[in-house]
Protein backbone atom coordinates (compact mmCIF):
# COMPACT_ATOMS: atom_id res chain seq x y z
CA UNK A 1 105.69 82.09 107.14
CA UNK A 2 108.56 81.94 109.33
CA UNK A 3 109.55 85.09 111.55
CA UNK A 4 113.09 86.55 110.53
CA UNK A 5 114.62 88.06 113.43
CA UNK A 6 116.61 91.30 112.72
CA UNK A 7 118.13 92.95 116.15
CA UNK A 8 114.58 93.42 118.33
CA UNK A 9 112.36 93.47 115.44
CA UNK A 10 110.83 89.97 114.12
CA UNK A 11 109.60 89.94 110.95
CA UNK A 12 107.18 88.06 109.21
CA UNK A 13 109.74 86.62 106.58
CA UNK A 14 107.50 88.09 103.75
CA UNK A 15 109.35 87.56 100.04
CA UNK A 16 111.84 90.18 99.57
CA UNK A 17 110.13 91.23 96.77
CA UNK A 18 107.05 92.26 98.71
CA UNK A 19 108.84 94.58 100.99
CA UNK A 20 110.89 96.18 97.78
CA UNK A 21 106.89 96.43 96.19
CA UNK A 22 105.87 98.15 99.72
CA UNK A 23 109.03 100.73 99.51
CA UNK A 24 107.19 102.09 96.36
CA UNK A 25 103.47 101.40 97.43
CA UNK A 26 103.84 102.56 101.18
CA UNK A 27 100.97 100.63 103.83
CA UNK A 28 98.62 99.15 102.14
CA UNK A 29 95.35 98.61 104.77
CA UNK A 30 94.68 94.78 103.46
CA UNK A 31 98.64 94.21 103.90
CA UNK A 32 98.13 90.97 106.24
CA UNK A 33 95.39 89.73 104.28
CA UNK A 34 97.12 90.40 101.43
CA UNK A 35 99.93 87.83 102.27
CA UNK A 36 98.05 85.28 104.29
CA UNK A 37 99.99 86.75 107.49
CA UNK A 38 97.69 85.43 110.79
CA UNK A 39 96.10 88.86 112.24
CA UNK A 40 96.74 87.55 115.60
CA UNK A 41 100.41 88.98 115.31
CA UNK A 42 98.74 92.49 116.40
CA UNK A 43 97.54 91.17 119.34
CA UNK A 44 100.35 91.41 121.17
CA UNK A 45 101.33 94.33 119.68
CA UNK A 46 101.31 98.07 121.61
CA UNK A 47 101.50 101.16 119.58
CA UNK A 48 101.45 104.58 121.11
CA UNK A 49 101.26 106.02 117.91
CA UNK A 50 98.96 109.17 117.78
CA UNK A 51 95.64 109.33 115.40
CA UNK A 52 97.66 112.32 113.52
CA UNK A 53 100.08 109.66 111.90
CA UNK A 54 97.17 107.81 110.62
CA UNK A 55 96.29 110.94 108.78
CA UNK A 56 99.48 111.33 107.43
CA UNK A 57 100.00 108.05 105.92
CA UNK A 58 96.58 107.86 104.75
CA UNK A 59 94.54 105.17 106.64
CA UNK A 60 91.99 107.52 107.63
CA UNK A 61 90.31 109.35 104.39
CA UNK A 62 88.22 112.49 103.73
CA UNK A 63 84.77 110.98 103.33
CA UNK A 64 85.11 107.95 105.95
CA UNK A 65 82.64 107.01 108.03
CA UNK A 66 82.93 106.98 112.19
CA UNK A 67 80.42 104.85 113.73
CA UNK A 68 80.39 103.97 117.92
CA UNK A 69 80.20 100.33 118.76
CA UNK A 70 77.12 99.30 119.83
CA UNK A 71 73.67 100.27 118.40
CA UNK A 72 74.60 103.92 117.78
CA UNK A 73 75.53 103.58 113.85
CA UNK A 74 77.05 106.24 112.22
CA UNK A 75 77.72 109.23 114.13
CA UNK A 76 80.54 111.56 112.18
CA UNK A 77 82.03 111.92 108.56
CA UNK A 78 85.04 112.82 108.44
CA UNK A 79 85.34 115.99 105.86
CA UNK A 80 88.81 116.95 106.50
CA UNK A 81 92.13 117.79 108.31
CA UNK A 82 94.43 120.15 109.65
CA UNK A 83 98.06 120.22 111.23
CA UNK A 84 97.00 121.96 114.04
CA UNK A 85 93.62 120.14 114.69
CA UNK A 86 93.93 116.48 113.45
CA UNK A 87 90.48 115.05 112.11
CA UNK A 88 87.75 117.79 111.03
CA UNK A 89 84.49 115.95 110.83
CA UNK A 90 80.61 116.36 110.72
CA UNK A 91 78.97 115.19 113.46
CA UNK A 92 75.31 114.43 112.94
CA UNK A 93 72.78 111.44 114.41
CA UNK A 94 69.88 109.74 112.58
CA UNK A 95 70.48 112.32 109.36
CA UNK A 96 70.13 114.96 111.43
CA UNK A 97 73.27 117.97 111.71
CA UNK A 98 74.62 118.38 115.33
CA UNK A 99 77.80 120.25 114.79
CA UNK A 100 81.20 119.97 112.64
CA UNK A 101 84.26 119.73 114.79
CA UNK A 102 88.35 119.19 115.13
CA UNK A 103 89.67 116.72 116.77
CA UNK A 104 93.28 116.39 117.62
CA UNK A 105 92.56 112.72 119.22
CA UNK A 106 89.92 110.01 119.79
CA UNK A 107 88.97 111.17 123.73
CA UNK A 108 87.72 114.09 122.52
CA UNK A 109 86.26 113.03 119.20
CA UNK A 110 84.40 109.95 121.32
CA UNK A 111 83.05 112.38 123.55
CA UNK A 112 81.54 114.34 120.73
CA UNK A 113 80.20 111.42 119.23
CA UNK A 114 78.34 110.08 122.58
CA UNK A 115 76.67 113.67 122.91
CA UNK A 116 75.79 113.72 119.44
CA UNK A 117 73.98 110.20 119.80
CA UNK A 118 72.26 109.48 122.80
CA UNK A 119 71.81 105.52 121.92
CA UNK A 120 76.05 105.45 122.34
CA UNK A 121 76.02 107.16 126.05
CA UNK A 122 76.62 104.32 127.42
CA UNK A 123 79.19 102.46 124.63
CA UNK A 124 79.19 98.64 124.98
CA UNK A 125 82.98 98.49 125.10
CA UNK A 126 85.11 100.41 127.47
CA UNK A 127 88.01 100.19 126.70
CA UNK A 128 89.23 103.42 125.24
CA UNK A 129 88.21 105.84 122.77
CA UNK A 130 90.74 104.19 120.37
CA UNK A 131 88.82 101.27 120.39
CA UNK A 132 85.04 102.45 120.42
CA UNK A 133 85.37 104.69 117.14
CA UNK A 134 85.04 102.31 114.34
CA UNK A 135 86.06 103.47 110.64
CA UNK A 136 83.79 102.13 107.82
CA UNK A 137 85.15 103.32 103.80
CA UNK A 138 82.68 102.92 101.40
CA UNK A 139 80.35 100.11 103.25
CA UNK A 140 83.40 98.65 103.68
CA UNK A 141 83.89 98.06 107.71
CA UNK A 142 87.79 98.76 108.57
CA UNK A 143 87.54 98.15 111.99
CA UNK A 144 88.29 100.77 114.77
CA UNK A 145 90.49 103.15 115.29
CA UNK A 146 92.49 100.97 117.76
CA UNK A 147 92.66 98.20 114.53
CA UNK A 148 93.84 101.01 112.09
CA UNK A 149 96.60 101.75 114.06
CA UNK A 150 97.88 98.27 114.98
CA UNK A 151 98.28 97.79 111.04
CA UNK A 152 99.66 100.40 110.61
CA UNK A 153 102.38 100.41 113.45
CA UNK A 154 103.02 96.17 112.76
CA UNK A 155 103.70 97.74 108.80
CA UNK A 156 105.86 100.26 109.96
CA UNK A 157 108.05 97.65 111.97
CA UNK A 158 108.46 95.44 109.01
CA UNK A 159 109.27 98.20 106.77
CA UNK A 160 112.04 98.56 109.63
CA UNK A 161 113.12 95.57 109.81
CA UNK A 162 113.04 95.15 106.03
CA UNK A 163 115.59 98.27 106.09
CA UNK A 164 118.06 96.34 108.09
CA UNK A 165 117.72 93.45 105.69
CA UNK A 166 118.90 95.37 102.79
CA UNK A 167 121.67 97.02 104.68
CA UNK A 168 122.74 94.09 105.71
CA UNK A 169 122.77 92.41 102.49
CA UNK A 170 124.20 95.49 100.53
CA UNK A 171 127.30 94.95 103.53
CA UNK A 172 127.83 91.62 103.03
CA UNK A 173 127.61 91.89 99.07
CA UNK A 174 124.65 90.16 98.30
């Protein structure tokens, strides 16, 4: 696909039809896949979006499941959320309860987690809490936290960019 530059934003130069179908749909987690765009585009991609806009647009779900990296497994469900207090979840290791929490970010929701499950105290990957957190949905692995939010960020710059298109084209008649 080739890149379509709009001001600072490059965009993937999806059909125009597939960003007038994402106006209506909104992100869509399998949105790369979905149109054979190369993941590597996140790579170099920074986001200092907070874990409270993935609640809000829905990448994170009641009823996912937060598992550390490394031999940990699952750690935390999440159950709910709040404005005030981001991610409610239940924390529990091996079956076994430890505590329901809120967590307004992943520092403090990692640090939870490592208490919780003594096999993650010292977490295979260190770099950030973003990162270690991964995010499974029904078996289904969605990769971490970190992942969640490059997809989401890369969508929302398209979507962006796509905006520009239009007015563009609506200005010049087309």
């Amino acid at each position: 696909m080739d890149q379509e530059r709009i001001g600072i934003i490059y965009m993937c130069g999806l059909p125009h039809a597939v960003y007038r179908a994402y106006e209506t749909t909104g992100f869509v987690l399998t949105w790369l896949e979905n149109n054979n765009v190369d993941t590597a585009i996140l790579n170099d991609f920074r986001s200092a979006m907070k874990m409270e806009e993935l609640v809000r647009k829905n990448v994170i779900l009641a009823g996912d499941e937060l598992y550390l990296a490394g031999q940990a497994g699952k750690v935390a469900t999440v159950t709910s959320f709040t404005n005030r207090h981001g991610i409610n979840a239940r924390i529990a290791f091996n079956g076994t309860f430890i505590r329901n929490g809120s967590f307004e970010g992943p520092s403090t929701m990692l640090a939870a987690m490592q208490t919780a499950a003594p096999a993650a105290a010292n977490p295979v990957n260190r770099n950030g809490s973003w990162t270690e957190i991964r995010v499974r949905r029904q078996g289904q692995n969605l990769g971490s936290l970190h992942d969640l939010r490059q997809r989401l960020n890369r969508f929302n710059v398209e979507m962006a960019g796509w905006a520009e298109v239009k007015e563009e084209r609506r200005a010049l008649g087309i």
